[in-house]
Structure formats: C-alpha cells, structure tokens
N, C-alpha and C. Protein backbone atom coordinates (compact mmCIF):
# COMPACT_ATOMS: atom_id res chain seq x y z
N UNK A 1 44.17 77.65 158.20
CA UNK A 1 44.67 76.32 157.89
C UNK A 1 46.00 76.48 157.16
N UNK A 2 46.71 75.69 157.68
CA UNK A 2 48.15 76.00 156.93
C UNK A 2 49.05 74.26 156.77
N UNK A 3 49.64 74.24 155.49
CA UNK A 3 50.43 72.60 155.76
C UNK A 3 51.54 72.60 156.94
N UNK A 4 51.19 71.57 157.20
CA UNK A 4 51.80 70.78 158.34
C UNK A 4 53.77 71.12 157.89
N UNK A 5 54.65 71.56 159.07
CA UNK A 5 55.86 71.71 158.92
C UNK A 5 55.72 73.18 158.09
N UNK A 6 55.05 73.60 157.63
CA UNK A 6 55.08 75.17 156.50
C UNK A 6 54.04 75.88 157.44
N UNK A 7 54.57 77.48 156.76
CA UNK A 7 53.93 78.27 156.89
C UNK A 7 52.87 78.89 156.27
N UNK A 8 52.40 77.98 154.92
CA UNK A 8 52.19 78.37 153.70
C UNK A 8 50.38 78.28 153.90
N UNK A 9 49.65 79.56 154.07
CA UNK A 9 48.22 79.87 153.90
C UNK A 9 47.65 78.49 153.00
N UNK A 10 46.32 77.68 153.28
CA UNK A 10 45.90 77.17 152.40
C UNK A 10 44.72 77.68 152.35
N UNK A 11 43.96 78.34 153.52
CA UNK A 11 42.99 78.73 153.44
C UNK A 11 41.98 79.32 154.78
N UNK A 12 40.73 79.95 154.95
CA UNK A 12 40.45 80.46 156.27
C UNK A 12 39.23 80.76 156.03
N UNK A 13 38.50 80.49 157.67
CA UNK A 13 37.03 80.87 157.74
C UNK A 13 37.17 81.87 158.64
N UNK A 14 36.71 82.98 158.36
CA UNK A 14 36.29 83.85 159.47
C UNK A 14 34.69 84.44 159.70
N UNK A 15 34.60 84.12 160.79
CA UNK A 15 33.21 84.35 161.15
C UNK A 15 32.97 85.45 162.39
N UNK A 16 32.75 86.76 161.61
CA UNK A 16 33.12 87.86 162.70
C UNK A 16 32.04 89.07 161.88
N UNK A 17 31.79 90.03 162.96
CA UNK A 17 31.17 90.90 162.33
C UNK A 17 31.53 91.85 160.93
N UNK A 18 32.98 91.86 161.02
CA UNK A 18 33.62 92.66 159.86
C UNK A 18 34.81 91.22 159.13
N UNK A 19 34.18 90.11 158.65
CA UNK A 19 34.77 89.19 158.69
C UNK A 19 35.07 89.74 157.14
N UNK A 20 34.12 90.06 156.74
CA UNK A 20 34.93 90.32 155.05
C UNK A 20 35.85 91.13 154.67
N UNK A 21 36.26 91.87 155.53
CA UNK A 21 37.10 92.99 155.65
C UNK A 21 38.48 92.19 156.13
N UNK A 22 38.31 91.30 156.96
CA UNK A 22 39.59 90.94 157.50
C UNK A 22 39.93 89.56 156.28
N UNK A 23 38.92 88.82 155.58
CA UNK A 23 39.47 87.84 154.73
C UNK A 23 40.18 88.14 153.65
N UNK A 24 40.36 89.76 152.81
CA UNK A 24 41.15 89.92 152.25
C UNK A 24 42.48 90.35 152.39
N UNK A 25 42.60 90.30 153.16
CA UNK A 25 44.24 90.18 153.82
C UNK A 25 44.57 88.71 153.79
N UNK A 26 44.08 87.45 154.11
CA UNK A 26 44.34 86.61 153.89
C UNK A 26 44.25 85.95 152.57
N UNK A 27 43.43 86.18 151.85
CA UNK A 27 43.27 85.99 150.30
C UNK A 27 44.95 86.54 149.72
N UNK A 28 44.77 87.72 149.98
CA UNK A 28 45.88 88.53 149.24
C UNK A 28 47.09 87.93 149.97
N UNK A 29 47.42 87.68 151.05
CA UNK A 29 48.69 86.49 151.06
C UNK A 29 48.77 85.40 150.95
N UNK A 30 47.55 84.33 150.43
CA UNK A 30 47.86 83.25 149.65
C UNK A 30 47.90 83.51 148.57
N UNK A 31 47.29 84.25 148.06
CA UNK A 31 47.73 84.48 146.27
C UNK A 31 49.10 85.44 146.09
N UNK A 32 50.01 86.09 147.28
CA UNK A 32 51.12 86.63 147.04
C UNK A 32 52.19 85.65 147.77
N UNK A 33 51.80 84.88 148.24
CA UNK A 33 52.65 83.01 148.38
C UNK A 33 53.31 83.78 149.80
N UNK A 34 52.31 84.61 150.73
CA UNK A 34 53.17 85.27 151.97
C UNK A 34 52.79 84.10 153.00
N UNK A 35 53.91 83.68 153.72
CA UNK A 35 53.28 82.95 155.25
C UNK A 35 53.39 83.36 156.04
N UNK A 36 52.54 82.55 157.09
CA UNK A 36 52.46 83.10 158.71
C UNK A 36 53.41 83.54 158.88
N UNK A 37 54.97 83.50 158.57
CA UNK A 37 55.90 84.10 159.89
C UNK A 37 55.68 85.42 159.47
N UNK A 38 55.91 85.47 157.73
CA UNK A 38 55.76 86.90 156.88
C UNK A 38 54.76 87.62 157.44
N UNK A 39 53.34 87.31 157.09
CA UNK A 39 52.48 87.94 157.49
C UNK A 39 52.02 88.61 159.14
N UNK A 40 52.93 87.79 159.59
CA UNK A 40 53.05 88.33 161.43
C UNK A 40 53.77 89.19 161.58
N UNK A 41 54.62 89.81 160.44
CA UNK A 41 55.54 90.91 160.27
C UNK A 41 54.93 92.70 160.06
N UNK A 42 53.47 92.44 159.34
CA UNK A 42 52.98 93.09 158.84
C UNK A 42 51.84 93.88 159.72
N UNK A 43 52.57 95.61 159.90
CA UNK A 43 52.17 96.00 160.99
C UNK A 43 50.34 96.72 160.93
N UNK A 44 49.83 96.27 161.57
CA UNK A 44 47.90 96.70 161.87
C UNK A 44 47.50 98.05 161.87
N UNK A 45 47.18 98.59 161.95
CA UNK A 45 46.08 99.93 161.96
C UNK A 45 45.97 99.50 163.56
N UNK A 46 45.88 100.29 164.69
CA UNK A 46 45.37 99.88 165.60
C UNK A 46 44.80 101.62 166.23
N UNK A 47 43.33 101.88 166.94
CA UNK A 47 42.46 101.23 166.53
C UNK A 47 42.00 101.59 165.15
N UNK A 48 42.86 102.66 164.66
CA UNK A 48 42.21 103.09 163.36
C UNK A 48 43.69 103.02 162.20
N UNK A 49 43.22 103.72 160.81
CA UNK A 49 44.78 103.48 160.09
C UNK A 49 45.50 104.92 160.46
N UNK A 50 44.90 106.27 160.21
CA UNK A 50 45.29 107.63 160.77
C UNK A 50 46.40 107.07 162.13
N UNK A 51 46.08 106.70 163.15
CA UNK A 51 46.51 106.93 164.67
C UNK A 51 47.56 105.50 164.16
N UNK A 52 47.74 104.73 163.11
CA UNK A 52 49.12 104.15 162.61
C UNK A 52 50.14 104.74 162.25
N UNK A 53 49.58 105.87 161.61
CA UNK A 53 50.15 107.00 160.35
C UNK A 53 50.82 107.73 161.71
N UNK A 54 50.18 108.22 162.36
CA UNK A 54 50.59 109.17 163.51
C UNK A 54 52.13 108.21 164.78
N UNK A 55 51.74 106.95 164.71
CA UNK A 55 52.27 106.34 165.65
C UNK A 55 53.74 106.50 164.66
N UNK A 56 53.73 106.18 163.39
CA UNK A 56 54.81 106.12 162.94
C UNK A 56 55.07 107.23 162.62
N UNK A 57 54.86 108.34 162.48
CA UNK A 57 55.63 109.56 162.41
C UNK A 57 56.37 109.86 163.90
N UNK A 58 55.37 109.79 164.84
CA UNK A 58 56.47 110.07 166.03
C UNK A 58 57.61 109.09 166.01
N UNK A 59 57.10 107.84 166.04
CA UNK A 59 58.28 106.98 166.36
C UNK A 59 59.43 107.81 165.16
N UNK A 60 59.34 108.17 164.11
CA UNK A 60 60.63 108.73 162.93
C UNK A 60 61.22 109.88 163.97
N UNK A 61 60.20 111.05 164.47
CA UNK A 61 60.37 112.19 164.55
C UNK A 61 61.46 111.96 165.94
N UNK A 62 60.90 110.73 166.76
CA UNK A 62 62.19 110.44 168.23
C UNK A 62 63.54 110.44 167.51
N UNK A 63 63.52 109.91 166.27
CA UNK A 63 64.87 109.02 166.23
C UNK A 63 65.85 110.57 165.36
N UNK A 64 65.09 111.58 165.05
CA UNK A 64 65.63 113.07 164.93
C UNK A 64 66.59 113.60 165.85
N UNK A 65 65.99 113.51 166.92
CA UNK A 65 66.23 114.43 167.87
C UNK A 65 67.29 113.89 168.75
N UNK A 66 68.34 114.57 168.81
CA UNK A 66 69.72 114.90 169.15
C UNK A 66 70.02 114.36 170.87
N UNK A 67 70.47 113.84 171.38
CA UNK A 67 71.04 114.00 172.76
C UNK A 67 70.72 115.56 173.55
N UNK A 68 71.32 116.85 172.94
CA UNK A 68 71.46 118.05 173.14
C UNK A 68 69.84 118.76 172.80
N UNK A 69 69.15 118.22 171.85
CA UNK A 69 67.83 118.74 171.63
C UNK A 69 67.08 118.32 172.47
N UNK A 70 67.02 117.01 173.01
CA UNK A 70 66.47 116.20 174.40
C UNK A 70 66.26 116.90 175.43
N UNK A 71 67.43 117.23 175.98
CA UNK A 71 67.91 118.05 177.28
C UNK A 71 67.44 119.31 176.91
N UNK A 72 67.06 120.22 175.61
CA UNK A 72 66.67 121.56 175.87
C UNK A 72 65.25 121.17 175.68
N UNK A 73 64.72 120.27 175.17
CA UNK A 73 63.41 119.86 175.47
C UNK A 73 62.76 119.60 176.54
N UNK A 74 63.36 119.30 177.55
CA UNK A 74 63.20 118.53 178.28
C UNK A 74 63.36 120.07 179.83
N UNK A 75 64.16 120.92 179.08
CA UNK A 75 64.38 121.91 179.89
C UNK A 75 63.20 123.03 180.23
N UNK A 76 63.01 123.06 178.53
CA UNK A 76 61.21 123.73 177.95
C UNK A 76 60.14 122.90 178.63
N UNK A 77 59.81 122.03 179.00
CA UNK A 77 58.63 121.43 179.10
C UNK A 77 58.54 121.65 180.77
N UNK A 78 60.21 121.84 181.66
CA UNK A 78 60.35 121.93 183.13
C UNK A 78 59.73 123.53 183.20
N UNK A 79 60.00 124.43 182.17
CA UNK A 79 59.53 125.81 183.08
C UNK A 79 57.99 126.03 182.62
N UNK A 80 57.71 124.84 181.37
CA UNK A 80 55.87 125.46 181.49
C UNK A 80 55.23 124.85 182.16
C-alpha cells in the first residue's frame, strides 16, 4: 500500500511461505522513509546471497580485463 501520487511505503501484507522473512525488508524501508522507486533499486540474492556475491565479483573481474588480455584469453581457451 503506498499514497496515492508517492512512492512512500505505508504498509504490507504478505502471505507466503517465507512471508516473515520478506516483511522485513519492507518494515526496514518504511522506517528508513525508502520508496518504491528506491527500493526497486536494491539488488536480490537470486537464488541464494553467495551466487549474488559471486555474480558481482565476476561482473568487477570483466570490467579488469584489458582489450589485449581478452584476445589472449580468448586465444587460451581456442587451443584447450
């Protein structure tokens, strides 16, 4: 539930097997005054938090690697 024209949390029912798990994320952004657009910003665990941790290290570890490191990578992976 959110006011009309705002983004601003007033409040939420969730009715799910791990529903208590997911209502403090919403608690904790109405009491940190975060709204929907904010909180749609805020990236998930998917399916676990580890394989988040992992997703974002590769994504860092791409943005390393050189034009020239590419191509000898890319050269290594053609002869095995």
């Amino acid at each position: 539930m959110h006011k009309k024209g705002s983004d601003e949390i007033l409040g939420a029912t969730i009715v799910a097997r791990h529903g208590g798990e997911m209502i403090s994320e919403i608690t904790t952004a109405m009491i940190g005054e975060m709204g929907l657009s904010k909180m749609s910003t805020v990236i998930h665990p998917y399916p676990t938090q580890a394989n988040a941790i992992k997703q974002a290290a590769d994504t860092y570890r791409r943005t390393l690697l050189t034009e020239k490191t590419k191509k000898l990578l890319g050269f290594l992976v053609k002869l095995s």
